[in-house]
N, C-alpha and C. Protein backbone atom coordinates (compact mmCIF):
# COMPACT_ATOMS: atom_id res chain seq x y z
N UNK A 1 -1.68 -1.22 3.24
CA UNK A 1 -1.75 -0.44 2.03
C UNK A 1 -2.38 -1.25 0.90
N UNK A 2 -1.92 -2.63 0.85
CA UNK A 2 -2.73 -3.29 -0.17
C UNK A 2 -3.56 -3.50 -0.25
N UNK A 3 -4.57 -3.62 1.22
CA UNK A 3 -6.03 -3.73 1.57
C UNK A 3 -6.80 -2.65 1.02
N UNK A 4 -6.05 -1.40 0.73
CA UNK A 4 -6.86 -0.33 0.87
C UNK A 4 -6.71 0.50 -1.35
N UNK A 5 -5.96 -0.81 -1.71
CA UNK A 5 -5.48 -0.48 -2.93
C UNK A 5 -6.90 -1.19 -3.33
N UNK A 6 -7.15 -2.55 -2.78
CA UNK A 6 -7.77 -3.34 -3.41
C UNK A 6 -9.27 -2.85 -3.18
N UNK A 7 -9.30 -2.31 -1.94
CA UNK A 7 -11.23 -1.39 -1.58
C UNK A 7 -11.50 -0.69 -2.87
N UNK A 8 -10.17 0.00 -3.28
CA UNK A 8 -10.51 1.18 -4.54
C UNK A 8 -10.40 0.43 -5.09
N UNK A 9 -9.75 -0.33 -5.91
CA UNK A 9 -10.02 -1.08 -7.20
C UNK A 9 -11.08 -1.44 -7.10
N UNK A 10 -11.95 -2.85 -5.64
CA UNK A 10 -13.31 -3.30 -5.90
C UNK A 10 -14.30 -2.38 -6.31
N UNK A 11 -14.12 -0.95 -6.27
CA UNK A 11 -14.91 -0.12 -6.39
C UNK A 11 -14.79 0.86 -7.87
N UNK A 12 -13.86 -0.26 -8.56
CA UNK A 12 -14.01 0.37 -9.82
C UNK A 12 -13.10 2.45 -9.58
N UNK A 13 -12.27 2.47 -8.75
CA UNK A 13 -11.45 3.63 -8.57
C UNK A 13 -9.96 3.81 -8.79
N UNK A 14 -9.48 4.37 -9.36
CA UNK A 14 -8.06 4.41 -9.50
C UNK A 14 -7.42 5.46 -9.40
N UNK A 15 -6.61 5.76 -8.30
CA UNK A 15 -5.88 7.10 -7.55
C UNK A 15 -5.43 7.74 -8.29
N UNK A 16 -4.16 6.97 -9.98
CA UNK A 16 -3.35 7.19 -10.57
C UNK A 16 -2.26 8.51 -10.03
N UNK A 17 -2.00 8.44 -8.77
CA UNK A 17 -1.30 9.29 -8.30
C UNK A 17 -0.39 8.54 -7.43
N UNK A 18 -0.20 7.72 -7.14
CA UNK A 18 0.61 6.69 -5.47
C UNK A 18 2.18 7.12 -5.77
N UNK A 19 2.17 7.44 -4.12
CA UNK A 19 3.48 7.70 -3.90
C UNK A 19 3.94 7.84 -2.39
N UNK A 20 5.13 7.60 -2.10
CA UNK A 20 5.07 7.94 -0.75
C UNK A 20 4.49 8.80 0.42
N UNK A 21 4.68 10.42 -0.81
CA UNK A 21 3.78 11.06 -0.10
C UNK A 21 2.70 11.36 0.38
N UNK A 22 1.52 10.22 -0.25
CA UNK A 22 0.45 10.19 -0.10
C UNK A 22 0.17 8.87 0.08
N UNK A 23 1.01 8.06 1.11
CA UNK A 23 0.38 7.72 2.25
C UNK A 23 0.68 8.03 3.33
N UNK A 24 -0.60 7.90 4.26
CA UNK A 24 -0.20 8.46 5.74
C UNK A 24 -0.34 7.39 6.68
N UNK A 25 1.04 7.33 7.59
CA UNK A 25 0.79 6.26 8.75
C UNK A 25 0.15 7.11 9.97
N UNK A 26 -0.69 6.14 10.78
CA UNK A 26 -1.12 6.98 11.97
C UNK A 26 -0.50 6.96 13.40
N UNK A 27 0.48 6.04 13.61
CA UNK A 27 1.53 5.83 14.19
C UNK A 27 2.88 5.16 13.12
N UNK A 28 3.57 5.60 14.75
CA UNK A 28 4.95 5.17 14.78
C UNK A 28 5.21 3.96 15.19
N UNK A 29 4.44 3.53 16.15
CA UNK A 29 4.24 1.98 16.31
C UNK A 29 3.79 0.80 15.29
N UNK A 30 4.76 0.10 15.29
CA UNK A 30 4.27 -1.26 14.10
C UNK A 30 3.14 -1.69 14.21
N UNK A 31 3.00 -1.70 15.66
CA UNK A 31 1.71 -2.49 15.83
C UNK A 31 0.36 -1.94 15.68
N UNK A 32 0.40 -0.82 16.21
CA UNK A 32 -0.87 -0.03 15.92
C UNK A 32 -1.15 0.67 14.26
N UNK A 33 0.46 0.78 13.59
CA UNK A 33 0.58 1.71 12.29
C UNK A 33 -0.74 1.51 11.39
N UNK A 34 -1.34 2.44 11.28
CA UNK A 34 -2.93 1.76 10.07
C UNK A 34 -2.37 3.07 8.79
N UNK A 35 -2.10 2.39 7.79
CA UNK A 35 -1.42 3.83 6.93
C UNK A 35 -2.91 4.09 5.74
N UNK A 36 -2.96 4.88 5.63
CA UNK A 36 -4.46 5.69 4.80
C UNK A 36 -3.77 6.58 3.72
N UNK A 37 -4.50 6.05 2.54
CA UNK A 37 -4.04 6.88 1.66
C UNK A 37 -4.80 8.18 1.62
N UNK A 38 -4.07 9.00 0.65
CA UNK A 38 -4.58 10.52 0.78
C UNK A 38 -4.63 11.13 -0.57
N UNK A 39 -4.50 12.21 -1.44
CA UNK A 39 -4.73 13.09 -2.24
C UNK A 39 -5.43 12.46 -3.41
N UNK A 40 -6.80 12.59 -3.40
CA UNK A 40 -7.35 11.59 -4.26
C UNK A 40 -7.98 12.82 -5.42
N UNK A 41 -6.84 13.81 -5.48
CA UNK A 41 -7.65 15.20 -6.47
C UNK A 41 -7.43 15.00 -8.36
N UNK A 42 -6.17 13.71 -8.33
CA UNK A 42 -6.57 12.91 -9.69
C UNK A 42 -7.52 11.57 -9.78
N UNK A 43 -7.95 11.17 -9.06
CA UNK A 43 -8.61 9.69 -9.09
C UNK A 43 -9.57 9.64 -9.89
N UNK A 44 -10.31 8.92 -10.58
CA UNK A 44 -11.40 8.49 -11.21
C UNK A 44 -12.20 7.19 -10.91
N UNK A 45 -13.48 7.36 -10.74
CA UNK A 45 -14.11 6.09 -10.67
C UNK A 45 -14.42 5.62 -12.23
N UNK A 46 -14.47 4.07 -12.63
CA UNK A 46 -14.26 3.80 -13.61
C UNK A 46 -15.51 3.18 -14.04
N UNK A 47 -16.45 3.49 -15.15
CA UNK A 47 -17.37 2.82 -15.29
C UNK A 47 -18.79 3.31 -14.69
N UNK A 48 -18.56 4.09 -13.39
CA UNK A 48 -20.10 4.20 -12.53
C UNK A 48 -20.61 3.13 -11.86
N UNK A 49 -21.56 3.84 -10.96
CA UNK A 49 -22.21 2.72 -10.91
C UNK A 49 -21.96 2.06 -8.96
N UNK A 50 -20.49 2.10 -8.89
CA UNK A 50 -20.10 1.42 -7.84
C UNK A 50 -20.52 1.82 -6.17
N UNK A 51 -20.70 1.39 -5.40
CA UNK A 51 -20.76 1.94 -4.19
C UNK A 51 -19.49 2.74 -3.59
N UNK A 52 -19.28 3.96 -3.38
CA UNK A 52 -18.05 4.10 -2.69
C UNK A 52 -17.82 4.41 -1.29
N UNK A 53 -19.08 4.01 -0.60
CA UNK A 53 -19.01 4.58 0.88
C UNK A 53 -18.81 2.99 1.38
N UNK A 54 -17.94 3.04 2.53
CA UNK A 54 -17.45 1.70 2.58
C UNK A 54 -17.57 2.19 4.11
N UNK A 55 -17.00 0.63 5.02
CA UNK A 55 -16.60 0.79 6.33
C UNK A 55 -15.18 0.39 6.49
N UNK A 56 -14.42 0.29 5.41
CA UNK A 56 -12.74 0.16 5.50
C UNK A 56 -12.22 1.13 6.54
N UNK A 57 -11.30 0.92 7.85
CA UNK A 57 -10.73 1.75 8.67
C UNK A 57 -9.69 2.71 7.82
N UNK A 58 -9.19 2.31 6.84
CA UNK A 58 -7.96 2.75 6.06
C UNK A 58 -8.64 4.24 5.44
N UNK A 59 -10.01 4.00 5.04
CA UNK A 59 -10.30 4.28 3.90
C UNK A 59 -11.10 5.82 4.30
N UNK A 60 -11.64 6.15 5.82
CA UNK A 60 -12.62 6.62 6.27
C UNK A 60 -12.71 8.03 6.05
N UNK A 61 -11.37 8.72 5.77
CA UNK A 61 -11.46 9.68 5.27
C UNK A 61 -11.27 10.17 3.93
N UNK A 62 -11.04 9.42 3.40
CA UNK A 62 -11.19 9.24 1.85
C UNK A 62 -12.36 9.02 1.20
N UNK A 63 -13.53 8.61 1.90
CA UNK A 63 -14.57 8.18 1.03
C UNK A 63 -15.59 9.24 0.81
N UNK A 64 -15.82 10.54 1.65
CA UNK A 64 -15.83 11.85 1.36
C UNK A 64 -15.66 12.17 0.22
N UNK A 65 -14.55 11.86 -0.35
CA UNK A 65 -13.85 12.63 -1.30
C UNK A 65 -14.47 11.67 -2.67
N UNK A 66 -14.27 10.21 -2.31
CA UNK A 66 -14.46 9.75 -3.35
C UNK A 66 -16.26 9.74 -3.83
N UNK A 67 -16.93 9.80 -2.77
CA UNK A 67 -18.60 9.88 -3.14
C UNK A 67 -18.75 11.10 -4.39
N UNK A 68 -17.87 12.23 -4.32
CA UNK A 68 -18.10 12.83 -5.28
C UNK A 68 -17.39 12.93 -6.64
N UNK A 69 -16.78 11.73 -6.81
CA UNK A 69 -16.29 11.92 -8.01
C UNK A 69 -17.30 11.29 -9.00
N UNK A 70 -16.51 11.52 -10.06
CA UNK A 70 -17.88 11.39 -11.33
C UNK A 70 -17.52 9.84 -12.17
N UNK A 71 -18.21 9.53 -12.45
CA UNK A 71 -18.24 8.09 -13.41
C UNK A 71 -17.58 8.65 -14.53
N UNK A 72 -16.40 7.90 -15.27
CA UNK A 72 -15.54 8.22 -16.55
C UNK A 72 -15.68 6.90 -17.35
N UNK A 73 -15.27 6.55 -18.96
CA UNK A 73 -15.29 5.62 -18.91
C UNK A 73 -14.05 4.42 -18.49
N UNK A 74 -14.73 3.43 -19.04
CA UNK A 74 -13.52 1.91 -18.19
C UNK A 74 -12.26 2.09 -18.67
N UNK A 75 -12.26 3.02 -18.90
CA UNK A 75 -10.49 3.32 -19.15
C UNK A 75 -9.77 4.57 -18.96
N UNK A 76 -8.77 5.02 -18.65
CA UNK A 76 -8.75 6.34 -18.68
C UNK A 76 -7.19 6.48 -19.93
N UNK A 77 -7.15 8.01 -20.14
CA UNK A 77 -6.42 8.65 -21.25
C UNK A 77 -5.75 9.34 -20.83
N UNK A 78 -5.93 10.13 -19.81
CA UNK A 78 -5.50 11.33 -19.00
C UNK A 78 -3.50 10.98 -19.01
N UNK A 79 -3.13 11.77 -19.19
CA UNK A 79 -1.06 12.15 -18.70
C UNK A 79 -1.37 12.58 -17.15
N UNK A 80 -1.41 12.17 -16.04
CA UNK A 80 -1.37 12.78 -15.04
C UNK A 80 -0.76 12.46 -13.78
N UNK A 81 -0.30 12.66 -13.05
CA UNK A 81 0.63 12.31 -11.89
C UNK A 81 1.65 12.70 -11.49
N UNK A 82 2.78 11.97 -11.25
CA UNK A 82 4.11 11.93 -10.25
C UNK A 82 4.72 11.37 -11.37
N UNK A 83 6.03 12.15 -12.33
CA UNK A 83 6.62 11.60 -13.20
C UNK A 83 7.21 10.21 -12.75
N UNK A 84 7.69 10.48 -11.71
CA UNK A 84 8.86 8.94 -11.11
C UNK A 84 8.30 7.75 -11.06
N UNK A 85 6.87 8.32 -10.49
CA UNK A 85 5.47 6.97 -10.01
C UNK A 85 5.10 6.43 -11.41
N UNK A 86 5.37 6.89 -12.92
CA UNK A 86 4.15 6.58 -13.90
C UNK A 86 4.64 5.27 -13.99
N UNK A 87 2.99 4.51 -14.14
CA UNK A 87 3.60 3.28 -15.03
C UNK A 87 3.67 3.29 -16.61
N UNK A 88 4.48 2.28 -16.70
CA UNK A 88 4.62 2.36 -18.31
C UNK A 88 3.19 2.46 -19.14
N UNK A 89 1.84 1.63 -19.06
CA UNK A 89 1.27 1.99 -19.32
C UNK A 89 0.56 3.35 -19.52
N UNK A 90 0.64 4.22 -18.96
CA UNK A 90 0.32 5.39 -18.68
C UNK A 90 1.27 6.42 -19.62
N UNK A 91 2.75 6.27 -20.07
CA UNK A 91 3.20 6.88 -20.70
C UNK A 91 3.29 5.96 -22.02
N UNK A 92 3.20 4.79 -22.25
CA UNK A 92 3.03 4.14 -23.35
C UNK A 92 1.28 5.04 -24.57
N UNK A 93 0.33 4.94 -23.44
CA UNK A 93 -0.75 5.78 -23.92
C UNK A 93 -0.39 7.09 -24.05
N UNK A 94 0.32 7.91 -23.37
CA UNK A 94 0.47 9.30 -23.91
C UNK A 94 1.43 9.55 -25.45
N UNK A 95 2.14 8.40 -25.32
CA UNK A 95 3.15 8.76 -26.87
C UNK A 95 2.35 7.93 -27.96
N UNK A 96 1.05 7.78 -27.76
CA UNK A 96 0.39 6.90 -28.50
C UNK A 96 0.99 5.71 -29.38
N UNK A 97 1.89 4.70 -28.23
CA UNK A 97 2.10 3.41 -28.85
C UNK A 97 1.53 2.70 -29.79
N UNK A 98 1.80 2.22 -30.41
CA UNK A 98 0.78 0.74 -31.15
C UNK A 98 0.31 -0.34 -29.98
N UNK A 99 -1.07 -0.01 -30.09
CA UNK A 99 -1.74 -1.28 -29.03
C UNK A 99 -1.94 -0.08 -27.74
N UNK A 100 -1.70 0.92 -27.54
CA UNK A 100 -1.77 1.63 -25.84
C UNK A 100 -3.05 2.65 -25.97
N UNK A 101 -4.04 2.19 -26.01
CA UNK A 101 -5.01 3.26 -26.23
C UNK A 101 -5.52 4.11 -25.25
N UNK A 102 -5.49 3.09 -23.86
CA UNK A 102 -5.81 3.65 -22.48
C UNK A 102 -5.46 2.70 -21.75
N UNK A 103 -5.58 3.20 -20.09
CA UNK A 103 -4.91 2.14 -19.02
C UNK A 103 -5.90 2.35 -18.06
N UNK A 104 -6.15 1.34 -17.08
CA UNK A 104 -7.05 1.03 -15.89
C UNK A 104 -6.10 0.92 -14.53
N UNK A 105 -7.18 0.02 -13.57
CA UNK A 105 -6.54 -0.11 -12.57
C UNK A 105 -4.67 -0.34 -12.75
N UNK A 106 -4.17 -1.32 -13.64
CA UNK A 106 -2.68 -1.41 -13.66
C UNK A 106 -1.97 -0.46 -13.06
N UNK A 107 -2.20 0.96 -13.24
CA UNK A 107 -1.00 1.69 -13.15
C UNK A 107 -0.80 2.24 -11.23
N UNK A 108 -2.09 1.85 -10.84
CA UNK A 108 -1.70 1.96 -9.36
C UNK A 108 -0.67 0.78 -8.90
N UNK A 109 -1.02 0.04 -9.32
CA UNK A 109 -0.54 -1.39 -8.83
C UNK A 109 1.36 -1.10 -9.47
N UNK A 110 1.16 -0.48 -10.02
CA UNK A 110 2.60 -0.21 -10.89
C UNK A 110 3.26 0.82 -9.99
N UNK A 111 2.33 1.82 -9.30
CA UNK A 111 3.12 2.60 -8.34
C UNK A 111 3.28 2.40 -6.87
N UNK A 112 2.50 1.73 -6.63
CA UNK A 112 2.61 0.84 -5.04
C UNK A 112 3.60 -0.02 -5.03
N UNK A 113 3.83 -0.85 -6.12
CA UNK A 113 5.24 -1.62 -6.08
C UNK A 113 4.51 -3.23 -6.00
């Protein structure tokens, strides 16, 4: 899962959605388990620009999805997700803190654990 956190980040992408339910293991076996994340219908690529077609095994059906998303800028503003999953950043920017103007990659990393 972290391999496949870090493909999207190198690629300037951020799910802002992570949660159990959206990852999928492909077995039940430890050994074979390859888990792939899934519902990428909030994500944003950050900035433009990046390549998103990759050869990550994790990633292979996801990158479909992500070739068509649109370049936003290096930060995002958006309230959106899984209340339980938000990171603080993410609701720190919606009640417009002092200092919280927008949040980036952080807030995946905040819901993966």
């Amino acid at each position: 899962q972290a391999q496949a956190v870090k493909y999207l980040h190198d690629r300037n992408i951020v799910h802002r959605d992570f949660k159990p339910e959206n990852i999928l293991l492909t077995s039940s076996n430890r050994e074979t388990m390859v888990a792939k994340i899934s519902d990428f219908g909030l994500a944003v690529q950050l900035g433009g620009g990046a390549d998103v077609v990759g050869q990550a095994h994790a990633l292979q059906e996801a990158t479909k999805t992500l070739q068509k998303l649109e370049a936003t800028a290096m930060k995002c503003r958006t309230f959106c997700g899984t209340p339980l999953y938000f990171a603080p950043e993410m609701i720190l920017t919606y009640q417009k803190s002092p200092g919280a103007t927008a949040y980036g990659k952080e807030v995946d990393m905040w819901s993966v654990g």
